[in-house]
N, C-alpha and C. Protein backbone atom coordinates (compact mmCIF):
# COMPACT_ATOMS: atom_id res chain seq x y z
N UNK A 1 13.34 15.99 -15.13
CA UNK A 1 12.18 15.86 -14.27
C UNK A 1 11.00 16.51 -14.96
N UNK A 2 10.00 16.11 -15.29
CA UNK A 2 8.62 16.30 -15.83
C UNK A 2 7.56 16.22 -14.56
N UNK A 3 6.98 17.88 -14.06
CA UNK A 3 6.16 17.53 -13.52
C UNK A 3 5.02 18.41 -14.19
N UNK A 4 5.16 19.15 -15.13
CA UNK A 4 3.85 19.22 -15.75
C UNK A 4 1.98 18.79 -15.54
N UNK A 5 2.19 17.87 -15.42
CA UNK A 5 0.84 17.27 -14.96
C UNK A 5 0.47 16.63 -13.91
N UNK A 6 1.57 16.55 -13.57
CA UNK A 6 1.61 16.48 -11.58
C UNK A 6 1.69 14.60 -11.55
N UNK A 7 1.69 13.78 -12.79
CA UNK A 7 1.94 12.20 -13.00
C UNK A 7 2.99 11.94 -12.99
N UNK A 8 3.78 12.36 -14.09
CA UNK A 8 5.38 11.85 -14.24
C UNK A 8 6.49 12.49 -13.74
N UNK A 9 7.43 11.34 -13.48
CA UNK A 9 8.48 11.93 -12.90
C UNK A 9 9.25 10.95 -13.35
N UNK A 10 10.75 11.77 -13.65
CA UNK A 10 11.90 10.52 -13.89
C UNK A 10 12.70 10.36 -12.92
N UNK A 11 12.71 8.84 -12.89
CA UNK A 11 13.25 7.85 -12.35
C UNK A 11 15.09 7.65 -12.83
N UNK A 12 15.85 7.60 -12.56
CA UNK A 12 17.14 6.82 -13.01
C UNK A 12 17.26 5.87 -13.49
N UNK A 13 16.25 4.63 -13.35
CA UNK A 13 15.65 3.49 -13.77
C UNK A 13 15.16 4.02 -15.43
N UNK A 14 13.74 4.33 -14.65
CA UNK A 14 12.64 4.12 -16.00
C UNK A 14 11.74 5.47 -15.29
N UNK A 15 10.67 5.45 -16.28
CA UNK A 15 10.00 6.20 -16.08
C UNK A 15 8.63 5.34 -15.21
N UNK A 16 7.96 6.04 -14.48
CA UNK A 16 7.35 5.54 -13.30
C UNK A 16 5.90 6.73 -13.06
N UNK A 17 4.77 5.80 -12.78
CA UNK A 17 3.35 6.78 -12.85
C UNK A 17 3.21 6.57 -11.36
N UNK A 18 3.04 7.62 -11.01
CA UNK A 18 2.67 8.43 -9.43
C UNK A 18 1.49 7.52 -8.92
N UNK A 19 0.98 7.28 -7.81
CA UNK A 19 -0.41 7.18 -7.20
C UNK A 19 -1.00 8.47 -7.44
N UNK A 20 -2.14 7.99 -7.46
CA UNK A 20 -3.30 9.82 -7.78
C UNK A 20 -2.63 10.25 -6.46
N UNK A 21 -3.06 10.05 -4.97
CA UNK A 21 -2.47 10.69 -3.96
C UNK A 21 -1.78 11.30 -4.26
N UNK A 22 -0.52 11.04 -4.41
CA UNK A 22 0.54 11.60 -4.56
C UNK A 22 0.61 12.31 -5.38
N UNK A 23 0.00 12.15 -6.80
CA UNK A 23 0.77 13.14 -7.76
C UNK A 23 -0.86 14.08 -7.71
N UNK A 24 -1.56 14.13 -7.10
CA UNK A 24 -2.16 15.18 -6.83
C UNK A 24 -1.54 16.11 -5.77
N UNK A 25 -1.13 15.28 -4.52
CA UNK A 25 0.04 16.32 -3.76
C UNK A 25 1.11 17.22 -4.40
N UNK A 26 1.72 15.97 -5.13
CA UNK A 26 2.66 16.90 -6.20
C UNK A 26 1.87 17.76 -7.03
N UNK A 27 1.04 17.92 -8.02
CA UNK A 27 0.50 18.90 -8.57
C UNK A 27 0.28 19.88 -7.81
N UNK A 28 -0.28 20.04 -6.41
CA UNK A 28 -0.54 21.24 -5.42
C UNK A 28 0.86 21.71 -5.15
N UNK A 29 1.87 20.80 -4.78
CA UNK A 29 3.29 21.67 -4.47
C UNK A 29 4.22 22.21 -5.68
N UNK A 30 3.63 21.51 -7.09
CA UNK A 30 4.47 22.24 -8.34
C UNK A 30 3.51 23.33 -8.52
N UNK A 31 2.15 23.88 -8.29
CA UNK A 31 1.43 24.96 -8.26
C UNK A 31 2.10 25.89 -7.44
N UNK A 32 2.42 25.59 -6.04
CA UNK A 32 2.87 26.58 -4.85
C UNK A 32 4.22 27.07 -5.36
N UNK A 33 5.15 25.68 -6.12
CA UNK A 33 6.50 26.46 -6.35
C UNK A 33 6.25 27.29 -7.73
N UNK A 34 5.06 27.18 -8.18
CA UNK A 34 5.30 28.43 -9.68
C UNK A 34 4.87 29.47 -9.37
N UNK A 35 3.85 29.57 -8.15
CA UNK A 35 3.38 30.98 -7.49
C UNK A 35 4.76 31.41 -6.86
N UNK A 36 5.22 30.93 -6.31
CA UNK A 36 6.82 31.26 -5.65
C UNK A 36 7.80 32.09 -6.35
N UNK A 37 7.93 30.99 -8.13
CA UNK A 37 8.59 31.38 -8.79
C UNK A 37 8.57 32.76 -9.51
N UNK A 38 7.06 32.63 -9.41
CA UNK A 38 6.48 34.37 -10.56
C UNK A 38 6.66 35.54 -9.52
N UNK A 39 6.08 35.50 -8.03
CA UNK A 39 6.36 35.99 -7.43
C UNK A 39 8.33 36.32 -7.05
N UNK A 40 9.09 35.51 -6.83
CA UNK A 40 10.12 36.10 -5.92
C UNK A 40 11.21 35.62 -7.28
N UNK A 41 11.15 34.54 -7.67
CA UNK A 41 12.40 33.71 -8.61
C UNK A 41 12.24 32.72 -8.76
N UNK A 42 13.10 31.35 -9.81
CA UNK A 42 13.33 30.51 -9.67
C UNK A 42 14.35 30.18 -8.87
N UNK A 43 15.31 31.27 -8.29
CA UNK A 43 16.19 30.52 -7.02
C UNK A 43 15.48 30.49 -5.97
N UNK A 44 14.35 30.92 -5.87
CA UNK A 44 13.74 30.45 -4.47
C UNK A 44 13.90 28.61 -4.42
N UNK A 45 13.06 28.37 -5.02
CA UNK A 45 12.72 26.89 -5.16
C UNK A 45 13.94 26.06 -5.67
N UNK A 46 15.15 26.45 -6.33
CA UNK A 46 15.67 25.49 -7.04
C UNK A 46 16.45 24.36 -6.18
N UNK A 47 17.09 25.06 -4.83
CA UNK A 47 17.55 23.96 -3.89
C UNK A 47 16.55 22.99 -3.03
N UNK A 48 15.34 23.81 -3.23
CA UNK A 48 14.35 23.10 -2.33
C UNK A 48 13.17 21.85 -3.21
N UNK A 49 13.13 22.24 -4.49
CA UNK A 49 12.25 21.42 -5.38
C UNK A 49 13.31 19.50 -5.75
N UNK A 50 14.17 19.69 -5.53
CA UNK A 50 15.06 18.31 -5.74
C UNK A 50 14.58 17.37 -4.32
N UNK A 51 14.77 18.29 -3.28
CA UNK A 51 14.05 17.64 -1.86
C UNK A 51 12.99 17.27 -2.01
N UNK A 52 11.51 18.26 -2.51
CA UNK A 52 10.46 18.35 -2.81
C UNK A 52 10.28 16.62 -3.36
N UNK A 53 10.78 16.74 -4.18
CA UNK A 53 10.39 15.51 -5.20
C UNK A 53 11.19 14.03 -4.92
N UNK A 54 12.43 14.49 -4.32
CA UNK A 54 12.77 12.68 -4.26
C UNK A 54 11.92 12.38 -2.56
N UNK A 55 11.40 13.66 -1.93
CA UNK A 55 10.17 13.37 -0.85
C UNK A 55 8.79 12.41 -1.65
N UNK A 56 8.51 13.06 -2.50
CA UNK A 56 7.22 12.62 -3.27
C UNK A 56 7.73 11.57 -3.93
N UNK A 57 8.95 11.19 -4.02
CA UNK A 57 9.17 9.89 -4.92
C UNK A 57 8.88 8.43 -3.63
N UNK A 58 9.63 8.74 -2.16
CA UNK A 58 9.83 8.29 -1.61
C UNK A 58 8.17 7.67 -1.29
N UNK A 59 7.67 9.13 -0.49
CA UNK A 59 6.23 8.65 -0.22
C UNK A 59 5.30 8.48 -1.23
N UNK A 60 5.54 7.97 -2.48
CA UNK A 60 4.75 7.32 -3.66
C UNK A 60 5.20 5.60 -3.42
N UNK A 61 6.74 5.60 -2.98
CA UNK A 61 7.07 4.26 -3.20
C UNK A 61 6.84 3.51 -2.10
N UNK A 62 6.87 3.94 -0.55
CA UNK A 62 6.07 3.78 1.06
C UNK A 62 4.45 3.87 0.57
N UNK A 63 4.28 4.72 -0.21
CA UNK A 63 2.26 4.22 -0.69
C UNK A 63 2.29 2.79 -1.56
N UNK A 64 2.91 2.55 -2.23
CA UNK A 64 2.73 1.45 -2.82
C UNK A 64 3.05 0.24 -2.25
N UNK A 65 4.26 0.03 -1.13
CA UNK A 65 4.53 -1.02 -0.32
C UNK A 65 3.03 -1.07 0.51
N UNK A 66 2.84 0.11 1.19
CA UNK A 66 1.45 -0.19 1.82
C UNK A 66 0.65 -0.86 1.19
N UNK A 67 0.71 -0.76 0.02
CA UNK A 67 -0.83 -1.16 -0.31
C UNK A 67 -0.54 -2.57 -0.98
N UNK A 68 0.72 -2.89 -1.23
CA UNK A 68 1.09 -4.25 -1.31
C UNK A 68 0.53 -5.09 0.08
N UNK A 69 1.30 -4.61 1.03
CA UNK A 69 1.00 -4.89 2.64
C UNK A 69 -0.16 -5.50 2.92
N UNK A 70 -1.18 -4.23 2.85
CA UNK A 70 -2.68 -4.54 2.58
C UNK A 70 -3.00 -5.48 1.93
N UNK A 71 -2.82 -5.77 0.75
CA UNK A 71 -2.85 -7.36 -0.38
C UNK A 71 -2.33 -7.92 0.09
N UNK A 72 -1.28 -8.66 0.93
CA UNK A 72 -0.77 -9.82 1.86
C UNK A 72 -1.75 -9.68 2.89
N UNK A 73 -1.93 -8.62 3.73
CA UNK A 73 -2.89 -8.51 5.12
C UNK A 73 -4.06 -9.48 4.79
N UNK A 74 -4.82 -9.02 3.80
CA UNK A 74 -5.94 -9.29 3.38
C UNK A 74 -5.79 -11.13 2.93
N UNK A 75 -5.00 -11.23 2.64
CA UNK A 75 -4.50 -12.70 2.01
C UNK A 75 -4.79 -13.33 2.97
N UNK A 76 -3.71 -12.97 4.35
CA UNK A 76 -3.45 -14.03 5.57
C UNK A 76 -4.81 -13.89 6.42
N UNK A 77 -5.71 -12.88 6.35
CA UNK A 77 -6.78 -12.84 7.10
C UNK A 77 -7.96 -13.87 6.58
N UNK A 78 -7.76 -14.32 5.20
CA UNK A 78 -8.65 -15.25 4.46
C UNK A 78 -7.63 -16.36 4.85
N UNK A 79 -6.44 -16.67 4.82
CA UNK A 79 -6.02 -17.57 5.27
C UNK A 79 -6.47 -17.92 6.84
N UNK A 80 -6.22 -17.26 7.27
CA UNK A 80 -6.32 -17.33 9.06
C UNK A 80 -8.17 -18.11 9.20
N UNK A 81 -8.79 -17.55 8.82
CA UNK A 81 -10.40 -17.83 7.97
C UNK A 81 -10.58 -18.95 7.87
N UNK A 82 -9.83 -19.41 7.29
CA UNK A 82 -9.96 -21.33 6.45
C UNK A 82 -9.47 -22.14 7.34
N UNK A 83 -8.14 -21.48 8.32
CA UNK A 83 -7.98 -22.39 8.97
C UNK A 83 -8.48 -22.92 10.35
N UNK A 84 -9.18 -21.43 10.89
CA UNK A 84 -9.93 -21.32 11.99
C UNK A 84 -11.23 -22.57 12.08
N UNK A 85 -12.14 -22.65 10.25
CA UNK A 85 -12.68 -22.93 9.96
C UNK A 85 -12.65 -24.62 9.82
N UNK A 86 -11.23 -24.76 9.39
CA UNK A 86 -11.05 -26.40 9.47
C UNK A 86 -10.88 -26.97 10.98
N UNK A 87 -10.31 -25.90 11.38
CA UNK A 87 -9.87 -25.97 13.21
C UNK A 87 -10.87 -26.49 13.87
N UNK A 88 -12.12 -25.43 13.51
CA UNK A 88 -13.13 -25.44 14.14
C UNK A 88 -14.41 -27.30 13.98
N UNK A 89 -14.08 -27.43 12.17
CA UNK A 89 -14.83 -29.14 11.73
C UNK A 89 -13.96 -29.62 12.30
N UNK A 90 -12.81 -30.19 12.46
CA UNK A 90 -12.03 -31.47 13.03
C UNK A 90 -12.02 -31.59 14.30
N UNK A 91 -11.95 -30.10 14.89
CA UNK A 91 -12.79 -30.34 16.95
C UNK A 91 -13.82 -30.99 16.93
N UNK A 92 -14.93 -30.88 15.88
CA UNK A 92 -16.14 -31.21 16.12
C UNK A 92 -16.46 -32.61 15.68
N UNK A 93 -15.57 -33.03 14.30
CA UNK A 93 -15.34 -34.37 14.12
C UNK A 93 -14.65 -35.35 15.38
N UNK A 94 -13.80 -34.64 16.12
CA UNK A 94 -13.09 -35.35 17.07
C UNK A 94 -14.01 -35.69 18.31
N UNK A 95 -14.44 -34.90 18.76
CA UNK A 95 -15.97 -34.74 19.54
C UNK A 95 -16.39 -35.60 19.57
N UNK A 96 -17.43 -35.73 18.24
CA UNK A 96 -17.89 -36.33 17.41
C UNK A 96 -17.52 -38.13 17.74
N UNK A 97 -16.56 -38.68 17.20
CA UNK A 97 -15.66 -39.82 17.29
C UNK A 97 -15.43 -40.55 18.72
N UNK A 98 -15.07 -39.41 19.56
CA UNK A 98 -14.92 -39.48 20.88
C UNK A 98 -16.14 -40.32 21.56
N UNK A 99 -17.35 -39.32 21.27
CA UNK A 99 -18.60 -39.39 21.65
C UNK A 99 -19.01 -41.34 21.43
N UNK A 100 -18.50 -41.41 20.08
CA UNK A 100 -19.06 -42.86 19.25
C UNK A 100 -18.27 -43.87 20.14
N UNK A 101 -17.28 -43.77 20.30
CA UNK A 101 -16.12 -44.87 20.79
C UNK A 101 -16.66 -44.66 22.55
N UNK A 102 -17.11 -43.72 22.84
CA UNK A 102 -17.44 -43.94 24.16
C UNK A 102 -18.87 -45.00 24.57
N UNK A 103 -19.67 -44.62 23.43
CA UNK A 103 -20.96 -45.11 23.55
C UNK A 103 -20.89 -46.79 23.45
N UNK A 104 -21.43 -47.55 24.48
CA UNK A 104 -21.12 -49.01 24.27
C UNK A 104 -21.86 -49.29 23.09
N UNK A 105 -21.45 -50.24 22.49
CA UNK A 105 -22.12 -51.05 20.59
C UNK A 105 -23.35 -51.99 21.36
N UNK A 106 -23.89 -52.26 20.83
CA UNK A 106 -25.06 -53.23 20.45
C UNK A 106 -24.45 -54.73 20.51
N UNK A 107 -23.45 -54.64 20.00
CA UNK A 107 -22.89 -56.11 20.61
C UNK A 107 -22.58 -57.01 21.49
C-alpha cells in the first residue's frame, strides 16, 4: 500500500489513481495516522489503517459510479429533450392536418 502522496493505492488488480476528493481525504487521514503514530505508536493505527483504506477504496469506487450515473443522467435528460421536442412538432403537425382535412376544398 503506497499512500505517500495521498494518490496511489494498490489494488489486487492493478494499480488505480484516487479522485482528488478522495485522495485528498486520504492525505488528511494518512496525516492524522502519522501524528498518531509519532505520538503513541504504530500499533495504534495498524488494525485500524487496513479499514481506513479499503473505506477510501470503496468510497473512491461509489464516487466514480456516481459520476458515471451523472453521464447517463445527463444523457437521458437530452434524450427526454428531443423527444419531448418531436412530441411536441408531430401534435402540431397533426393539428395542423386535422385542421386541413376539416376545412371544405374549393372543389
Amino acid at each position: 500500500m503506497e499512500m505517500d502522496d495521498g494518490v496511489v493505492y494498490q489494488d489486487d488488480s492493478n494499480t488505480n489513481v484516487m479522485s482528488e476528493r478522495v485522495s485528498g481525504l486520504a492525505a488528511s487521514i494518512y496525516r492524522e495516522f502519522e501524528r498518531m503514530i509519532r505520538k503513541y505508536d504504530e500499533d495504534v493505527v495498524k488494525d485500524l489503517m487496513p479499514l481506513v483504506v479499503g473505506v477510501l477504496e470503496n468510497l473512491d469506487a461509489m464516487f466514480a459510479e456516481n459520476q458515471e450515473h451523472e453521464v447517463e443522467l445527463e444523457l437521458l435528460r437530452e434524450d427526454n429533450e428531443q423527444l419531448i421536442t418531436q412530441y411536441e412538432r408531430e401534435k402540431a403537425l397533426r393539428k395542423h392536418a386535422e385542421e386541413v382535412s376539416e376545412c371544405p376544398g374549393p372543389w
